[in-house]
Protein backbone atom coordinates (compact mmCIF):
# COMPACT_ATOMS: atom_id res chain seq x y z
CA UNK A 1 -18.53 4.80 20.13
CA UNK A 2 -19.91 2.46 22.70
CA UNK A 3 -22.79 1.29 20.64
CA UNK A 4 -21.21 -1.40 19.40
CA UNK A 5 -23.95 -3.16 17.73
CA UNK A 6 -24.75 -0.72 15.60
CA UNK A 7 -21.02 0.55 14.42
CA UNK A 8 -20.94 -3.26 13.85
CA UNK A 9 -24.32 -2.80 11.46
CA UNK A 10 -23.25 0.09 9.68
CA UNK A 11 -19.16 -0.61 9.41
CA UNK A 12 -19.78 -4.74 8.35
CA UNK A 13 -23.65 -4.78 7.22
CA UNK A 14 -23.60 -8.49 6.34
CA UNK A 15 -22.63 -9.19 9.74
CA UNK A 16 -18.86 -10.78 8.72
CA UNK A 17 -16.38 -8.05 8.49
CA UNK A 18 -14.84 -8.39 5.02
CA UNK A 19 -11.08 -6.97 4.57
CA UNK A 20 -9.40 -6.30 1.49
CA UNK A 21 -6.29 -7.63 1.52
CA UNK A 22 -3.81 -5.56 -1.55
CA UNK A 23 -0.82 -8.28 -2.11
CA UNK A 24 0.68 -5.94 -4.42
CA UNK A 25 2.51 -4.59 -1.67
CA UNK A 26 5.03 -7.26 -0.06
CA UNK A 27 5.43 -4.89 2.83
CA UNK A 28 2.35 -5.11 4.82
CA UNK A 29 0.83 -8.75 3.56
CA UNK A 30 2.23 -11.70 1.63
CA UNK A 31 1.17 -15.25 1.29
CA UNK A 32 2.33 -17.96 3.62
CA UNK A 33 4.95 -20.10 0.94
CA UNK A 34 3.73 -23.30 2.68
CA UNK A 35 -0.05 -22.54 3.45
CA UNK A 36 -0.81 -20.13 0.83
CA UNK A 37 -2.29 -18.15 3.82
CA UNK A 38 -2.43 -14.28 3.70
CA UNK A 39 -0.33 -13.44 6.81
CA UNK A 40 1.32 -9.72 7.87
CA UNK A 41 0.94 -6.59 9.80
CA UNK A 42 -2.79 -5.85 7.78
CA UNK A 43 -3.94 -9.22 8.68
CA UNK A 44 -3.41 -8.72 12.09
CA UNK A 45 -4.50 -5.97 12.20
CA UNK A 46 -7.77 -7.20 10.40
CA UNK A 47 -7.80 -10.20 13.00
CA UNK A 48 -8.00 -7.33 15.95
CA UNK A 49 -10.43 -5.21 14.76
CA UNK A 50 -12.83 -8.20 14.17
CA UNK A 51 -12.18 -9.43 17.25
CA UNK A 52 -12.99 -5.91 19.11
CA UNK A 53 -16.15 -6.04 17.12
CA UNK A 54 -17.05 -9.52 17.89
CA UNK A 55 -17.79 -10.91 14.50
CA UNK A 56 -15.96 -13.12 11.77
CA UNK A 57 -14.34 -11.86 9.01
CA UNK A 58 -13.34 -12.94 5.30
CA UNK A 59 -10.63 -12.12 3.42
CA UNK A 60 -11.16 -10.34 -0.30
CA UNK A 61 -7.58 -10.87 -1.99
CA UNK A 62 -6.43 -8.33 -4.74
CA UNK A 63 -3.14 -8.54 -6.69
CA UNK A 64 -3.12 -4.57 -7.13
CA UNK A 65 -3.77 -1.83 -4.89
CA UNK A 66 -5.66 -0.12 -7.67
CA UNK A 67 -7.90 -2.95 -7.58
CA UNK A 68 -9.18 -2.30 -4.09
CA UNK A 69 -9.67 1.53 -4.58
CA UNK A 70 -11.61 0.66 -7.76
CA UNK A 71 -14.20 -1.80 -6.30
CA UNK A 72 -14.56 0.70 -3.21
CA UNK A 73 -18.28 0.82 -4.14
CA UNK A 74 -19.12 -2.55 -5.52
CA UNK A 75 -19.95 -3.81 -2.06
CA UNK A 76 -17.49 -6.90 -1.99
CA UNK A 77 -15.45 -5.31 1.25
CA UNK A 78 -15.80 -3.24 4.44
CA UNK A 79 -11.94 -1.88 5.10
CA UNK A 80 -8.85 -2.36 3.16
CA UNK A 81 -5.45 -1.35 3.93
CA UNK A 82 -3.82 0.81 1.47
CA UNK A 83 -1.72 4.21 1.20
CA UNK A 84 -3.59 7.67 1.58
CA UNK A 85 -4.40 9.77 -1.58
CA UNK A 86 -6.47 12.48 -2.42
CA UNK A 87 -8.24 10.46 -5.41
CA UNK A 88 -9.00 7.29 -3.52
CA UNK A 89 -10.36 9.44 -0.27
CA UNK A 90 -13.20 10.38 -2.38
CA UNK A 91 -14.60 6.70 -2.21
CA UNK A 92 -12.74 5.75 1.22
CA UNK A 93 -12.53 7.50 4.77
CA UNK A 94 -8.98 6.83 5.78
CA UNK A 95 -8.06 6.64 9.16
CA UNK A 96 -4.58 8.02 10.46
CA UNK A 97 -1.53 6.29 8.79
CA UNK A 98 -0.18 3.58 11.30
CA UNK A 99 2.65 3.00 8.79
CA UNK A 100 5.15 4.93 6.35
CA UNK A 101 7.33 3.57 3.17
CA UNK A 102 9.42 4.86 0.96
CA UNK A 103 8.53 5.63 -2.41
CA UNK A 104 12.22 5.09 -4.49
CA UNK A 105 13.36 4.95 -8.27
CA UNK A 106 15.27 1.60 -9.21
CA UNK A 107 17.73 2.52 -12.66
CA UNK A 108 20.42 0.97 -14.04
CA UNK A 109 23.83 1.94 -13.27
CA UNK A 110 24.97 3.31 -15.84
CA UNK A 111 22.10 5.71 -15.81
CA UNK A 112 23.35 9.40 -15.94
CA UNK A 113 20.79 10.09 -12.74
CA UNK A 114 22.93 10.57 -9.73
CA UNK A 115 19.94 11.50 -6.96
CA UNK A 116 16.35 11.09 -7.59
CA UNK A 117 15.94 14.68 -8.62
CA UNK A 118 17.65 13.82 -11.74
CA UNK A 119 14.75 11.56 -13.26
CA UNK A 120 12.71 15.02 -13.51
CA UNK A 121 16.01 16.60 -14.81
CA UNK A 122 16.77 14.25 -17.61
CA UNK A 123 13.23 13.39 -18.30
CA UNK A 124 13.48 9.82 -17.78
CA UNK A 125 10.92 7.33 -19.05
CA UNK A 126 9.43 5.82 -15.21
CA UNK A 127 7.48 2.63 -15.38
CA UNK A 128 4.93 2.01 -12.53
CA UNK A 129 1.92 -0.69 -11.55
CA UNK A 130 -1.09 1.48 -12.54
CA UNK A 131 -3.42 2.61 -9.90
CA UNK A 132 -0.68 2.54 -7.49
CA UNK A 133 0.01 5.46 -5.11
CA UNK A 134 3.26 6.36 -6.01
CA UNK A 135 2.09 6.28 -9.71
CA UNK A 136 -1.06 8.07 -8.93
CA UNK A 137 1.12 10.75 -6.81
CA UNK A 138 3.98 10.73 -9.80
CA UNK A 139 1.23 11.00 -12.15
CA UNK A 140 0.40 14.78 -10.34
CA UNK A 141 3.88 15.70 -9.61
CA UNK A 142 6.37 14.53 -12.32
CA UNK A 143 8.21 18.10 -13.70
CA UNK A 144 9.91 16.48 -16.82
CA UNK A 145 9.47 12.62 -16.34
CA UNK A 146 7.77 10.32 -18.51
CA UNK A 147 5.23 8.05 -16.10
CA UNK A 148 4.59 4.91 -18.04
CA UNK A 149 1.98 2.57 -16.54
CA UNK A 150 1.71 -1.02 -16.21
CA UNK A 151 -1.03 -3.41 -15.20
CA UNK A 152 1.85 -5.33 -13.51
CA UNK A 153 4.90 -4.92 -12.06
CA UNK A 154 6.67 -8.00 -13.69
CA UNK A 155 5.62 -6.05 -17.02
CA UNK A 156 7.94 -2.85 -15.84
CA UNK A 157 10.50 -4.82 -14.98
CA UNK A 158 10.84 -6.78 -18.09
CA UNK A 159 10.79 -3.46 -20.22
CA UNK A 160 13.19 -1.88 -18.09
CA UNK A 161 15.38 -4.88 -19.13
CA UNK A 162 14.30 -4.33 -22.78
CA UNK A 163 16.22 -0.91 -22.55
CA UNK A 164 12.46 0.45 -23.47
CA UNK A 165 12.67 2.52 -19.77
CA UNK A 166 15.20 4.54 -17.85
CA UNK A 167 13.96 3.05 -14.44
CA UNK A 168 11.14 2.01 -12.10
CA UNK A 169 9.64 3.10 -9.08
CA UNK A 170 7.74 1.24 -6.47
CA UNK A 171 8.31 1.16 -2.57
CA UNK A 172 11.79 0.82 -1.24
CA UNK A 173 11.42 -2.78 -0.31
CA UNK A 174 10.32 -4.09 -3.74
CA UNK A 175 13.00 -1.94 -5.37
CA UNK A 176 15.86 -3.58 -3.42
CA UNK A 177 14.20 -6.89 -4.14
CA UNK A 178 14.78 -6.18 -7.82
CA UNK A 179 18.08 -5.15 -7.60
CA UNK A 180 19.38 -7.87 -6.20
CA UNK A 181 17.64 -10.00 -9.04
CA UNK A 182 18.74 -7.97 -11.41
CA UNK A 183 22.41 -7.10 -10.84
CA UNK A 184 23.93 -3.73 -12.66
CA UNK A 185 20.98 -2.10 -11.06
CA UNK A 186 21.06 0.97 -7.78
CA UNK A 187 18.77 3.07 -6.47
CA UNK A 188 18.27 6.84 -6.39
CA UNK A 189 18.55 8.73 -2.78
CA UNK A 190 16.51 10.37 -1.65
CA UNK A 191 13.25 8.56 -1.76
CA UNK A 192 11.12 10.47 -3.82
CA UNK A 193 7.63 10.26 -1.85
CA UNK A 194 6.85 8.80 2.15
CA UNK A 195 3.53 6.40 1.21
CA UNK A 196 1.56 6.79 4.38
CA UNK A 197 -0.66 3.77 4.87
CA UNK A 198 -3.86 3.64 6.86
CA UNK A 199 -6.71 1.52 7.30
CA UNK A 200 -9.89 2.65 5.51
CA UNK A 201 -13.84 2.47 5.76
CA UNK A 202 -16.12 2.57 2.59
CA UNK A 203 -17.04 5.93 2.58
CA UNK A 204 -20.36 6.74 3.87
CA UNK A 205 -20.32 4.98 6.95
CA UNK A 206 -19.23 7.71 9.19
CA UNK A 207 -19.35 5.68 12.63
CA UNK A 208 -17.47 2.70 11.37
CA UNK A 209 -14.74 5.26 10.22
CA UNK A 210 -14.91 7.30 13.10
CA UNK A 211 -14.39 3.71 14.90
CA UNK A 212 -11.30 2.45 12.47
CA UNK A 213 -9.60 5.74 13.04
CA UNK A 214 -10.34 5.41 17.00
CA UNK A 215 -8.92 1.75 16.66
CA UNK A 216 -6.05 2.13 14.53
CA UNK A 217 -4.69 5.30 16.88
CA UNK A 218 -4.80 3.22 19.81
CA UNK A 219 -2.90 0.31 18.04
CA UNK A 220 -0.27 2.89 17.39
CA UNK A 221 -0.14 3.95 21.27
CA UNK A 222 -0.17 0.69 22.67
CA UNK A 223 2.80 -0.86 20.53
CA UNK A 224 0.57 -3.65 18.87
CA UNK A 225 1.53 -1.96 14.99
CA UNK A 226 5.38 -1.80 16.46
CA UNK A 227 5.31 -5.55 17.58
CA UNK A 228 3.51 -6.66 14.37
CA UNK A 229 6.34 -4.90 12.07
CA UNK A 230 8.94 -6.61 14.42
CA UNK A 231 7.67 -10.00 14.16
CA UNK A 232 7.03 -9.87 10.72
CA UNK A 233 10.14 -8.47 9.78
CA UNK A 234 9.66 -5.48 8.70
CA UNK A 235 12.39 -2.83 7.78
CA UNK A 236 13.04 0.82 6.16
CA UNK A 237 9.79 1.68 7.18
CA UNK A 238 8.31 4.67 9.80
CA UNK A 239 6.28 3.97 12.50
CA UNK A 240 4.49 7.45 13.21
């Protein structure tokens, strides 16, 4: 762990430490509505680590979570922040979550579903953003659903408003957001899933994760994740 050099080698090989950056999830990163900038809790996060390491780092931007766990091994980043799975942690060492949201369904309200047990009940049609972790986890653990994918989420929504699905689910945050765009809309208690996010390492590079997971524990202990979610706003969410 003290060898810095080389965990720098092995964990950033081209000597910049390049972070993927998922704006898919408002949560954790966003753009900057006057400088187009990525700024949130991951990109300070990304900013630390690169400064502990003592090298420069670029930012790889993605629209889609699923996008980042797909090009884990095309070689165009080093870590990326995104929820644990069990799929995507065959291509990425995760480190310890330093972060937990709510997975929640978004109907409309006349929708017979009362709590979010229901949508398995009535075997509602669910539309999701493919490759996300709540669909990927729905996708394994829907008893009665219907888990429709979409490349984006804007697609969902609009056939939700089609009448051509019963609801949507995403993370708490995003499904508030819609429902107060889209009035005649209410969510379904309890959450249906806790989305732990973590930091994560291409896989094969053992010291680099061992190092992230070292890292993002003591960012945890030392209130640096609590101070980013403060200053950045954020809300509903778990700090483990």
């Amino acid at each position: 762990m003290n060898d810095t050099a080389a965990i720098v080698r092995e964990i950033a090989p081209t000597g910049r430490l390049r972070v993927a950056l998922n704006h898919g999830n408002v949560v954790l990163v966003r753009r900057n509505p006057t400088s187009g900038e990525a700024e949130g809790i991951t990109v300070d996060l990304a900013r630390a680590l690169a400064a502990r390491l003592g090298i420069d780092l670029t930012f790889v931007e993605f629209e889609r979570a699923g996008d980042v766990a797909d090009s884990a091994d095309a070689n165009i980043w080093d870590i990326c922040f995104l929820a644990v799975d069990p799929l995507r942690a065959k291509q990425i060492a995760f480190t310890e979550p330093y972060i937990v949201i709510e997975g929640c369904y978004l109907v409309p309200q006349a929708s017979a579903a009362v709590t979010a047990g229901d949508v398995d009940r009535l075997g509602l049609r669910i539309g999701v953003v493919q490759g996300s972790a709540y669909a990927l986890h729905l996708s394994r653990a829907a008893q009665g659903a219907q888990i429709i994918p979409f490349a984006h989420f804007d697609e969902a929504a609009n056939a939700l408003a089609e009448g051509k699905l019963d609801g949507l689910a995403g993370v708490r945050q995003a499904m508030d957001r819609q429902a107060a765009r889209t009035p005649g809309h209410r969510l379904l208690e309890p959450p249906f899933m806790s989305i732990r996010q973590a930091m994560g390492v291409v896989a094969g590079r053992p010291r680099g994760a061992e190092f992230a997971h070292a890292f993002i524990n003591e960012m945890r202990v030392n209130g640096f994740v609590a101070d980013a979610a403060k200053r950045h706003r954020i809300e509903g969410v778990t700090l483990p």
